[in-house]
N, C-alpha and C. Protein backbone atom coordinates (compact mmCIF):
# COMPACT_ATOMS: atom_id res chain seq x y z
N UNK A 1 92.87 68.58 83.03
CA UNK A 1 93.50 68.75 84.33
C UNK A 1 92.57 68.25 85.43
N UNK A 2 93.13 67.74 86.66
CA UNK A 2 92.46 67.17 87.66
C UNK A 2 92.25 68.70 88.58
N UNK A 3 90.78 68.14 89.60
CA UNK A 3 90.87 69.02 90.08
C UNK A 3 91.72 69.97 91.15
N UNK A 4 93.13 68.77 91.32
CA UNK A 4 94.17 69.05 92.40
C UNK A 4 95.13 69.95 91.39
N UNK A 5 94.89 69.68 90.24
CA UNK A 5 96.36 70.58 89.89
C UNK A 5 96.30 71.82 90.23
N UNK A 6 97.43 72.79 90.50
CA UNK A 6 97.45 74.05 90.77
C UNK A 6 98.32 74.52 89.40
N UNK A 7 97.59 75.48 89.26
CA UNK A 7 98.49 76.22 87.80
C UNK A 7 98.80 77.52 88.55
N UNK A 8 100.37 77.77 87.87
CA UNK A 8 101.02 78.17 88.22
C UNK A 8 101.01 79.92 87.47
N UNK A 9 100.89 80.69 87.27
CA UNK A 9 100.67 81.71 85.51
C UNK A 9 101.75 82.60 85.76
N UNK A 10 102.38 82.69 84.95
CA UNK A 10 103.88 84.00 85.09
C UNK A 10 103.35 85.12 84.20
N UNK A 11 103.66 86.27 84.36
CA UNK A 11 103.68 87.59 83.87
C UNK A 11 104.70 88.71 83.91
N UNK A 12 105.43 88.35 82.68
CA UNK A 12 106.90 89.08 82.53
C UNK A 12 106.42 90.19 82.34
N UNK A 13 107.06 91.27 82.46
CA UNK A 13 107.08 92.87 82.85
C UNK A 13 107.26 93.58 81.69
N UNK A 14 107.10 94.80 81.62
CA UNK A 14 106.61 95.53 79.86
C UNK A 14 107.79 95.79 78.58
N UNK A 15 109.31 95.21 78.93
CA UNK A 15 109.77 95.15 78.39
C UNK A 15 111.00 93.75 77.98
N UNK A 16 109.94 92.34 78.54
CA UNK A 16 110.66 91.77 78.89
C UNK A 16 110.03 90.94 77.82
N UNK A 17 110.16 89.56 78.20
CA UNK A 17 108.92 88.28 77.71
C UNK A 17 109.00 87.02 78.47
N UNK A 18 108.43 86.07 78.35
CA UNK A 18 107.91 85.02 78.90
C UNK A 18 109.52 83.69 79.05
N UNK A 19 110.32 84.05 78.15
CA UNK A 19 111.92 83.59 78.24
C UNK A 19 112.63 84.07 79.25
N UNK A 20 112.01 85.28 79.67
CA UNK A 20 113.29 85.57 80.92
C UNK A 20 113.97 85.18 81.96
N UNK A 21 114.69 85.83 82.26
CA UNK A 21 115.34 84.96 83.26
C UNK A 21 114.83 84.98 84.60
N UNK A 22 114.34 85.62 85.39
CA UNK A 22 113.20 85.34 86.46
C UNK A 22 111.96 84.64 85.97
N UNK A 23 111.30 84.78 85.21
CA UNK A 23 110.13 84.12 85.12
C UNK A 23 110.51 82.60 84.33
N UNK A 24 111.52 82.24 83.76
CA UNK A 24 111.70 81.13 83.34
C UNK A 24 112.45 80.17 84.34
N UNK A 25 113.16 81.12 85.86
CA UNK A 25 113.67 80.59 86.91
C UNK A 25 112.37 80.30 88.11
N UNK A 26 111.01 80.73 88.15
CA UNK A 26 110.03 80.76 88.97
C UNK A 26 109.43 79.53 87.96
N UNK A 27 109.33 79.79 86.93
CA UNK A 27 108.80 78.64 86.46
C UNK A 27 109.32 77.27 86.82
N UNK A 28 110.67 77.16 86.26
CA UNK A 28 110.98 76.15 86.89
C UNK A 28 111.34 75.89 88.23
N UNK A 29 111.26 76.39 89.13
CA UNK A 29 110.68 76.31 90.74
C UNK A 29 109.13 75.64 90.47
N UNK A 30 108.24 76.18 90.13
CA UNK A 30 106.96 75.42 90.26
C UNK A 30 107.05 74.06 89.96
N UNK A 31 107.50 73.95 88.82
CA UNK A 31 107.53 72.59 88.30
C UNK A 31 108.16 71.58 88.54
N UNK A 32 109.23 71.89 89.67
CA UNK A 32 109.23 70.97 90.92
C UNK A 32 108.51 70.32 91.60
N UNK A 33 107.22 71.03 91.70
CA UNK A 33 106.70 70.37 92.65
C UNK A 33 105.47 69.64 91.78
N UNK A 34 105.68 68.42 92.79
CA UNK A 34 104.15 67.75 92.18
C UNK A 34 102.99 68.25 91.90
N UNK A 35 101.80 68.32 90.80
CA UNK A 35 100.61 68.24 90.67
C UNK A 35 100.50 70.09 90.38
N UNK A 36 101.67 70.27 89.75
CA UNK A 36 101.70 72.36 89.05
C UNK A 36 101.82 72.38 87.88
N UNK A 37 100.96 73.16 86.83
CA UNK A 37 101.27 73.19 85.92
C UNK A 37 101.20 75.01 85.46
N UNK A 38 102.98 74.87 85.26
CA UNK A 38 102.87 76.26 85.02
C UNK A 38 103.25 76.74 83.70
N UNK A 39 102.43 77.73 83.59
CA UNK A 39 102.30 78.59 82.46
C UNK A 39 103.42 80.54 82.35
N UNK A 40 103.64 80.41 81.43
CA UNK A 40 104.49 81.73 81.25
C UNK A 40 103.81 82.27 80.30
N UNK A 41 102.79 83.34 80.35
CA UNK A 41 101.93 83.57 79.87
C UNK A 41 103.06 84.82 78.91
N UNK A 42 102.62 85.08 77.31
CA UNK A 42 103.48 85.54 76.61
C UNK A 42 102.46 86.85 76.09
N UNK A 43 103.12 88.41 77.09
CA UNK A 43 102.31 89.40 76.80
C UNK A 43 103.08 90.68 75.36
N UNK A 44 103.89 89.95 75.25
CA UNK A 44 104.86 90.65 74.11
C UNK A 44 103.94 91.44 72.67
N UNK A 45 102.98 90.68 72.87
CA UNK A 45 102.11 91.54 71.64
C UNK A 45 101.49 92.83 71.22
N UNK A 46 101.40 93.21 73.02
CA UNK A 46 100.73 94.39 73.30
C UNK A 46 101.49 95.16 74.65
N UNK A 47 101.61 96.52 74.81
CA UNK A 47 102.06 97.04 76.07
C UNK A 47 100.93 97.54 76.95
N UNK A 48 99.63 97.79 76.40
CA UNK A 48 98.73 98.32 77.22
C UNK A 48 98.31 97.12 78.44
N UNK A 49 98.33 97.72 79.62
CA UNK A 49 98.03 97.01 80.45
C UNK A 49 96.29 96.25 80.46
N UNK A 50 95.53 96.71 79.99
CA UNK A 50 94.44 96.40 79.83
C UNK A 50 94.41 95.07 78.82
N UNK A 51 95.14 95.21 78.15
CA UNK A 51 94.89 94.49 77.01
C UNK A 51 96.38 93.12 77.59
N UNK A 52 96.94 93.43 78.31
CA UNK A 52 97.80 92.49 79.04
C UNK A 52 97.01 91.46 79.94
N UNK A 53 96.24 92.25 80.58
CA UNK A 53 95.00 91.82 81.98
C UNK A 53 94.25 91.04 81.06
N UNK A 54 93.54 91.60 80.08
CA UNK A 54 92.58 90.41 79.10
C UNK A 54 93.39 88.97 78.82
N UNK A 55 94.82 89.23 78.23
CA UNK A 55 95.56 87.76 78.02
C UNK A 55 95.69 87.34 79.31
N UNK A 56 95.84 87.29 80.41
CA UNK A 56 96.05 86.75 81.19
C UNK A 56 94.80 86.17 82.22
N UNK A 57 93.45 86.92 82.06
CA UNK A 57 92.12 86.06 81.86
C UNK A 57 91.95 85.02 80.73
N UNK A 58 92.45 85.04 79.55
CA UNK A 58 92.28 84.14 78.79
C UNK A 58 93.22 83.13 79.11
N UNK A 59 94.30 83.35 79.52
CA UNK A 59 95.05 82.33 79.52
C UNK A 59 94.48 81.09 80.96
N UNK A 60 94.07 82.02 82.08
CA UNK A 60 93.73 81.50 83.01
C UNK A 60 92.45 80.38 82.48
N UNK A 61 91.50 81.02 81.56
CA UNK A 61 90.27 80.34 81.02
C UNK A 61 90.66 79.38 80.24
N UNK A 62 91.64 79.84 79.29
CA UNK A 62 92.17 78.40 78.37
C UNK A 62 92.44 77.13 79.12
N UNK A 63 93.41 77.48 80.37
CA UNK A 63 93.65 76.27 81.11
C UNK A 63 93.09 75.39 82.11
N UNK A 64 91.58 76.25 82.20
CA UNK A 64 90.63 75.47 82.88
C UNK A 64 91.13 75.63 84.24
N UNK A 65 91.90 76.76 85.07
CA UNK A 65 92.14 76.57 86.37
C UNK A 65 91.13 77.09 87.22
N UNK A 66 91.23 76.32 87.88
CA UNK A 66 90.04 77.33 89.45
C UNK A 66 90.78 78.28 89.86
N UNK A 67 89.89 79.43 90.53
CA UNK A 67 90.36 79.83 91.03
C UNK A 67 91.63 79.52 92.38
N UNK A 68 90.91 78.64 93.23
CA UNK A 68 91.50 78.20 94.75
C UNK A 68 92.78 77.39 94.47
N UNK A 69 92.94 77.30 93.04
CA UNK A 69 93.96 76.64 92.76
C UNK A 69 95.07 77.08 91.61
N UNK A 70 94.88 78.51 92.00
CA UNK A 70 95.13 78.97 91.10
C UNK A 70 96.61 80.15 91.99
N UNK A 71 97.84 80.02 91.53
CA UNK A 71 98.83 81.14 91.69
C UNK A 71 99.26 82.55 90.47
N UNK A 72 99.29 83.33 90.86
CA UNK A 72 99.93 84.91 90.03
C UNK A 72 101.19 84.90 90.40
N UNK A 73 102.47 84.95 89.62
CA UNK A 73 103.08 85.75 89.71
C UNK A 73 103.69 86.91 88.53
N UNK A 74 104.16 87.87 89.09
CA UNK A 74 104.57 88.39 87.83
C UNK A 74 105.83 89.87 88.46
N UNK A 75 106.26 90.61 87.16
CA UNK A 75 107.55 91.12 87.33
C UNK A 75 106.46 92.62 86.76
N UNK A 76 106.99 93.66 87.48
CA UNK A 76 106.49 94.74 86.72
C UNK A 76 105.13 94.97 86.56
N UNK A 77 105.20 95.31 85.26
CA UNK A 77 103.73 95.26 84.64
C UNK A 77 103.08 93.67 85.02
N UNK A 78 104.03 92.95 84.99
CA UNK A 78 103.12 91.67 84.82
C UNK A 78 102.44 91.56 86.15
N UNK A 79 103.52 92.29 87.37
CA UNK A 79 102.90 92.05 88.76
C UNK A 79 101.68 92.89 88.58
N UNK A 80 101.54 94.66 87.87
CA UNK A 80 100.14 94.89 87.98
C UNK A 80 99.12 93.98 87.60
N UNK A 81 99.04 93.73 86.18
CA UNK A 81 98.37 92.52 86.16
C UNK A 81 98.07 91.22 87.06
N UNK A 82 98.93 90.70 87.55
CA UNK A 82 98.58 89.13 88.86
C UNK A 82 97.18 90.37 89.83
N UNK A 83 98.33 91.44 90.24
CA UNK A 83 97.54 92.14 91.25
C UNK A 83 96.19 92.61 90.51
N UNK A 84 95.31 93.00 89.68
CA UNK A 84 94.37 93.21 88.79
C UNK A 84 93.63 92.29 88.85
N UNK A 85 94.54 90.91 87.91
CA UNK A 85 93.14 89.77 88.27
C UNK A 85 93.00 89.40 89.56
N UNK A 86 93.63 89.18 90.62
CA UNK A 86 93.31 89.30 92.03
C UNK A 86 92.55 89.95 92.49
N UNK A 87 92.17 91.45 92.49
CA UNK A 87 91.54 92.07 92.71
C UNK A 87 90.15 91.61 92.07
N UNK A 88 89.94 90.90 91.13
CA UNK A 88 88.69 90.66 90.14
C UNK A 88 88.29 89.24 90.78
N UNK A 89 89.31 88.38 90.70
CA UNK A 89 88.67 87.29 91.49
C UNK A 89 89.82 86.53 92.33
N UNK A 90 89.22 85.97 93.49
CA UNK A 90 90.35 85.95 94.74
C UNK A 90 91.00 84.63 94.08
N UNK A 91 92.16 84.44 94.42
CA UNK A 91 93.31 83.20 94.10
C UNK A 91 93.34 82.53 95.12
N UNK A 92 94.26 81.79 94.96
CA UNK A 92 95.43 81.10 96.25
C UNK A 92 96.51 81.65 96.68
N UNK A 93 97.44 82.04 95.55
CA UNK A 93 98.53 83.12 95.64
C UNK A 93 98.55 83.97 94.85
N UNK A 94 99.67 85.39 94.74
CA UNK A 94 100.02 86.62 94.50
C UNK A 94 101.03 86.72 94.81
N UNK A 95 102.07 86.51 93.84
CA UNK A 95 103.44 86.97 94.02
C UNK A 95 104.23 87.89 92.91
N UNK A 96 104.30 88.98 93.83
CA UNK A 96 104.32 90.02 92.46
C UNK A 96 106.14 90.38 93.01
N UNK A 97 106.81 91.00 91.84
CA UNK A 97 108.18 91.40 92.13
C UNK A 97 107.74 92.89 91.28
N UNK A 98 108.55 93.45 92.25
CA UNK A 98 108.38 95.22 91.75
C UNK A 98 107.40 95.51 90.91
N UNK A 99 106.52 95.33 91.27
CA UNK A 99 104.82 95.49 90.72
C UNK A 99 104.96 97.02 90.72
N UNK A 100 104.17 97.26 89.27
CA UNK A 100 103.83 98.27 88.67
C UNK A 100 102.74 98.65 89.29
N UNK A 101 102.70 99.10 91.13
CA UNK A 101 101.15 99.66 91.60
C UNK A 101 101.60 101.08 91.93
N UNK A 102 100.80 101.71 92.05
CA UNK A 102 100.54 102.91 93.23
C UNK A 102 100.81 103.35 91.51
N UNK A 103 101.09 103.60 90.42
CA UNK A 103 101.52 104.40 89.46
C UNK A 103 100.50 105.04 88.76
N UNK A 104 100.55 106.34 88.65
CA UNK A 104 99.57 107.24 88.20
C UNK A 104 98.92 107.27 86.75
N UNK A 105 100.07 106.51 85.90
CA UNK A 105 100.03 106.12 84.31
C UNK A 105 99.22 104.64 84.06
N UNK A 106 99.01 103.96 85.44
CA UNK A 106 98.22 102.84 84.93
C UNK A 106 97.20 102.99 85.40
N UNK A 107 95.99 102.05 84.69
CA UNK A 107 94.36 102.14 85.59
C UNK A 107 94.23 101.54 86.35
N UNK A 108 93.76 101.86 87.27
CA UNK A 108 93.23 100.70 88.73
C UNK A 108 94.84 100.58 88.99
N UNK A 109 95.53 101.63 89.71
CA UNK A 109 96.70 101.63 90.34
C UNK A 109 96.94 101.23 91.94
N UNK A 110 95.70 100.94 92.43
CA UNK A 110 95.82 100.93 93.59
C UNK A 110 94.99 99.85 94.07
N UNK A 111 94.94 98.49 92.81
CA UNK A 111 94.36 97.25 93.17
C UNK A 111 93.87 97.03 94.64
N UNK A 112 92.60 96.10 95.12
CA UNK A 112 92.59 95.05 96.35
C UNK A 112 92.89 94.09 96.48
N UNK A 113 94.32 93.53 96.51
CA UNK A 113 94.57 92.30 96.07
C UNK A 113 94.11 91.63 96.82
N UNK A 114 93.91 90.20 96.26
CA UNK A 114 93.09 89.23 96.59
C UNK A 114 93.60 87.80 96.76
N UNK A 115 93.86 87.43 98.15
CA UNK A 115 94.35 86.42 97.56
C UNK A 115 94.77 85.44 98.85
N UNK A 116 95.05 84.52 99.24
CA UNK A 116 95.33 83.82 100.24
C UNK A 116 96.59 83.68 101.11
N UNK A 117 97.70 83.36 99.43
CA UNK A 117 98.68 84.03 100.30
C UNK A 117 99.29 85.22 99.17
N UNK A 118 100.26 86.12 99.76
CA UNK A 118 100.44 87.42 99.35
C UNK A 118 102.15 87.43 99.40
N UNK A 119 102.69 88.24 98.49
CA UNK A 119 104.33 88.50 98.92
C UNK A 119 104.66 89.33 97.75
N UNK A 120 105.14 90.55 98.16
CA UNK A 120 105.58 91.46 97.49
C UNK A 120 107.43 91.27 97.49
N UNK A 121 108.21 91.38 96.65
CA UNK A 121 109.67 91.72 96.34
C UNK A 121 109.66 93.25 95.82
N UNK A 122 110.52 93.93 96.54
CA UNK A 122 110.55 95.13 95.56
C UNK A 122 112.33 95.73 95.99
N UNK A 123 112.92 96.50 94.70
CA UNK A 123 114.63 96.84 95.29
C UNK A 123 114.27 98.35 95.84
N UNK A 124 115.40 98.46 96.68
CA UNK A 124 114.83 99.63 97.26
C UNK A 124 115.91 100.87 96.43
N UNK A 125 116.31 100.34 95.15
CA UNK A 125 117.04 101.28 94.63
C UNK A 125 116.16 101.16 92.70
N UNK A 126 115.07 100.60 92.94
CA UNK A 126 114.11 101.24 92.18
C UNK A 126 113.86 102.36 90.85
N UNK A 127 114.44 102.34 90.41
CA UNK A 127 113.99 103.87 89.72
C UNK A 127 112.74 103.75 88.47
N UNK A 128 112.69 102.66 87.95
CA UNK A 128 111.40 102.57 87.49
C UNK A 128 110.00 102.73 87.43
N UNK A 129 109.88 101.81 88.95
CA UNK A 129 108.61 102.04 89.91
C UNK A 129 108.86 102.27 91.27
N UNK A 130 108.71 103.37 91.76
CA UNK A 130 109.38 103.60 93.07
C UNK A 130 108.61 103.05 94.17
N UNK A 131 109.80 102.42 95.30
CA UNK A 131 109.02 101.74 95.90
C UNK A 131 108.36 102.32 97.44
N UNK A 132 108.33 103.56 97.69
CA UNK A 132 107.66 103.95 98.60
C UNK A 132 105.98 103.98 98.31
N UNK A 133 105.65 103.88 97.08
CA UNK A 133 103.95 104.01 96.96
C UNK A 133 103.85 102.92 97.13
N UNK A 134 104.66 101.75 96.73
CA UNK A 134 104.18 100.46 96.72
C UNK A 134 104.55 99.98 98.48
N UNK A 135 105.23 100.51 98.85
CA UNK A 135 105.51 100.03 100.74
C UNK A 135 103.91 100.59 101.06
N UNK A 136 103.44 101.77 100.81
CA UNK A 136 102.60 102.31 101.46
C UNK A 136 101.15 101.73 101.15
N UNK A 137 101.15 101.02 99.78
CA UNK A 137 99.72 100.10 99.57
C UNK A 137 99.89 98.92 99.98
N UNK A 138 101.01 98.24 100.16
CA UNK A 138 101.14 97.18 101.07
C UNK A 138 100.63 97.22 102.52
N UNK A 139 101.14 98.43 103.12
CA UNK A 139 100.85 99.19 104.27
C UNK A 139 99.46 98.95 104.23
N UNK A 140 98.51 99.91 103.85
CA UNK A 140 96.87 99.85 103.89
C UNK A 140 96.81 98.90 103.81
N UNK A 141 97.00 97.86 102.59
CA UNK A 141 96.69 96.73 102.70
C UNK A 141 97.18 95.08 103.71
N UNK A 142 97.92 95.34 104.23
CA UNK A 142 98.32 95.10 105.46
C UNK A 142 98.89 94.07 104.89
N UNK A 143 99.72 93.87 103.65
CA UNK A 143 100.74 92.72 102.64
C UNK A 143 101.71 92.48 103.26
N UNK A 144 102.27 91.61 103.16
CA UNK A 144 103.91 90.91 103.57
C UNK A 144 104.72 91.33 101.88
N UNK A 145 105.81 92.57 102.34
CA UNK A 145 106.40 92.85 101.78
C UNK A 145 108.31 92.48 102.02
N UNK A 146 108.87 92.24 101.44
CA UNK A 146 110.06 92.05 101.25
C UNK A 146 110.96 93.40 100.02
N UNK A 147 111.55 94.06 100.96
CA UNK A 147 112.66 94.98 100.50
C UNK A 147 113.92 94.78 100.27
N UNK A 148 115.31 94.73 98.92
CA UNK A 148 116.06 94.37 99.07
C UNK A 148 116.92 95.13 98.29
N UNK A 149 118.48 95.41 98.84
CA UNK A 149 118.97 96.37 98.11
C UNK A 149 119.46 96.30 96.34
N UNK A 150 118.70 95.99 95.81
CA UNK A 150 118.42 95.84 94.30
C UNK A 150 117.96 97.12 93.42
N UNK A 151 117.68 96.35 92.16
CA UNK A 151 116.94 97.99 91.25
C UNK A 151 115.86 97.12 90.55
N UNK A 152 115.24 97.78 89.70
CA UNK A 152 113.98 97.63 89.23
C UNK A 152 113.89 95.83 88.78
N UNK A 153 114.85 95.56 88.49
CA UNK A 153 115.10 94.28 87.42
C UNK A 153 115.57 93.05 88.47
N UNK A 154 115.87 93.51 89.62
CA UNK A 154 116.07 92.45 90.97
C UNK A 154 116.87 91.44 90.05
N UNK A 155 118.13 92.02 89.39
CA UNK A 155 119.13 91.00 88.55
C UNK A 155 119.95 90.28 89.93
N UNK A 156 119.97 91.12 90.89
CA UNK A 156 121.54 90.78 92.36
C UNK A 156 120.55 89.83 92.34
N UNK A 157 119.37 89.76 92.79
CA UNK A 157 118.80 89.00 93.57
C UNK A 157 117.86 87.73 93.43
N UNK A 158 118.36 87.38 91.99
CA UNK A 158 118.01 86.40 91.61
C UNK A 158 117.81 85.18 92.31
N UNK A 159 118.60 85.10 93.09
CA UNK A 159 118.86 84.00 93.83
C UNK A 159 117.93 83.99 95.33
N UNK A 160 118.05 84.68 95.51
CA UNK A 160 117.01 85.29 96.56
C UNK A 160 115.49 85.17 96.12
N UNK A 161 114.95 85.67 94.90
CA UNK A 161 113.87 85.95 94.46
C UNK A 161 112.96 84.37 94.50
N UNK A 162 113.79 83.25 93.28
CA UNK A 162 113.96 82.19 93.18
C UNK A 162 113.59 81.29 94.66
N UNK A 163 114.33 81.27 95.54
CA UNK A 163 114.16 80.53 97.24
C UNK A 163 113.01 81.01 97.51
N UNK A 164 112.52 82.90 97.95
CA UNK A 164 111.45 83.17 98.56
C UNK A 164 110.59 82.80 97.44
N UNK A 165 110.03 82.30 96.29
CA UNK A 165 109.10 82.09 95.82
C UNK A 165 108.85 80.59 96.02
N UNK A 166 110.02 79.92 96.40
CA UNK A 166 110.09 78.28 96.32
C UNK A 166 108.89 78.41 97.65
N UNK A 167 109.52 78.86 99.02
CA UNK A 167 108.92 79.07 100.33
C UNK A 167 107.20 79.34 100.28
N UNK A 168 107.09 80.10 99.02
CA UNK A 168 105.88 80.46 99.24
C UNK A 168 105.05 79.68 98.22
N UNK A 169 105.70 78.74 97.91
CA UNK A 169 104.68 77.85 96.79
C UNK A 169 104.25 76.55 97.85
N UNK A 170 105.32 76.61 98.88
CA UNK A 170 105.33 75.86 99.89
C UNK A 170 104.21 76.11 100.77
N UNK A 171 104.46 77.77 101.61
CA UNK A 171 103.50 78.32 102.21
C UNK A 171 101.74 78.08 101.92
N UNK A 172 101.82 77.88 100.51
CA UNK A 172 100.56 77.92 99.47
C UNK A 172 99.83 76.42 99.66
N UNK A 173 100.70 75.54 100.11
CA UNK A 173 100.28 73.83 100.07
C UNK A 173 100.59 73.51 99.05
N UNK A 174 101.53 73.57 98.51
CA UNK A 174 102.24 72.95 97.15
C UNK A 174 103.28 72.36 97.64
């Protein structure tokens, strides 16, 4: 890879996989654009988040990306994870959809995300991961959040999800 490419890394959520239908619709959004090479990183092997966060350092290392050129996104669990390695080392982007934060069952629930540009999706009819802890670490953390009347799986809003991620690959210099 040159040093312009930007890789792109997806992280489907703890009961999903790397085929889904948001992350295989963000994917192909990236790959629109010139000089991205994106990856749908496949965490199906394991549910522990720790051991999710390790594949998704490896995957980042396999592909030789820099950091500064480097985007997260992810669904769920996968968003804790983007938000995790962010916190570990700063990106370019962070685009998490109903990220698994503020939750008392995972470690390091209350990430510093890291990152240049930032955008949270979350439904405000939720019941999975509720989204008032996550408004309120956005809050401290002073994130650009997006609320929409959806549920955990942001199925209505596919279409929606899809555009604001196009915008922000844009936002990113892509």
């Amino acid at each position: 890879m040159t040093a312009t490419t930007t890789h792109v890394f997806l992280s489907h959520g703890l009961e999903s996989g790397p085929g889904s239908t948001k992350i295989q619709a963000m994917k192909q959004a990236a790959e629109e654009l010139p000089g991205v090479t994106a990856v749908a990183v496949d965490h199906r092997s394991s549910k522990d988040p720790a051991t999710r966060l390790e594949q998704m350092r490896d995957a980042i290392e396999t592909a030789g990306a820099v950091p500064e050129r480097t985007i997260l996104a992810g669904s769920s669990m996968g968003g804790w994870v983007c938000a995790q390695t962010s916190a570990h080392q700063r990106v370019l982007g962070c685009f998490l959809l109903a990220p698994a934060l503020a939750l008392p069952r995972y470690p390091q629930s209350n990430p510093v995300i890291q990152a240049d540009h930032i955008q949270i999706i979350h439904g405000w009819e939720d019941d999975v991961v509720p989204v008032v802890p996550v408004i309120e670490l956005a809050q401290q953390q002073k994130l650009p959040m997006l609320v929409v009347p959806d549920g955990h799986r942001l199925e209505n809003s596919l279409e929606r999800v899809v555009s604001e991620f196009r915008q922000f690959l844009v936002r990113a210099g892509l």
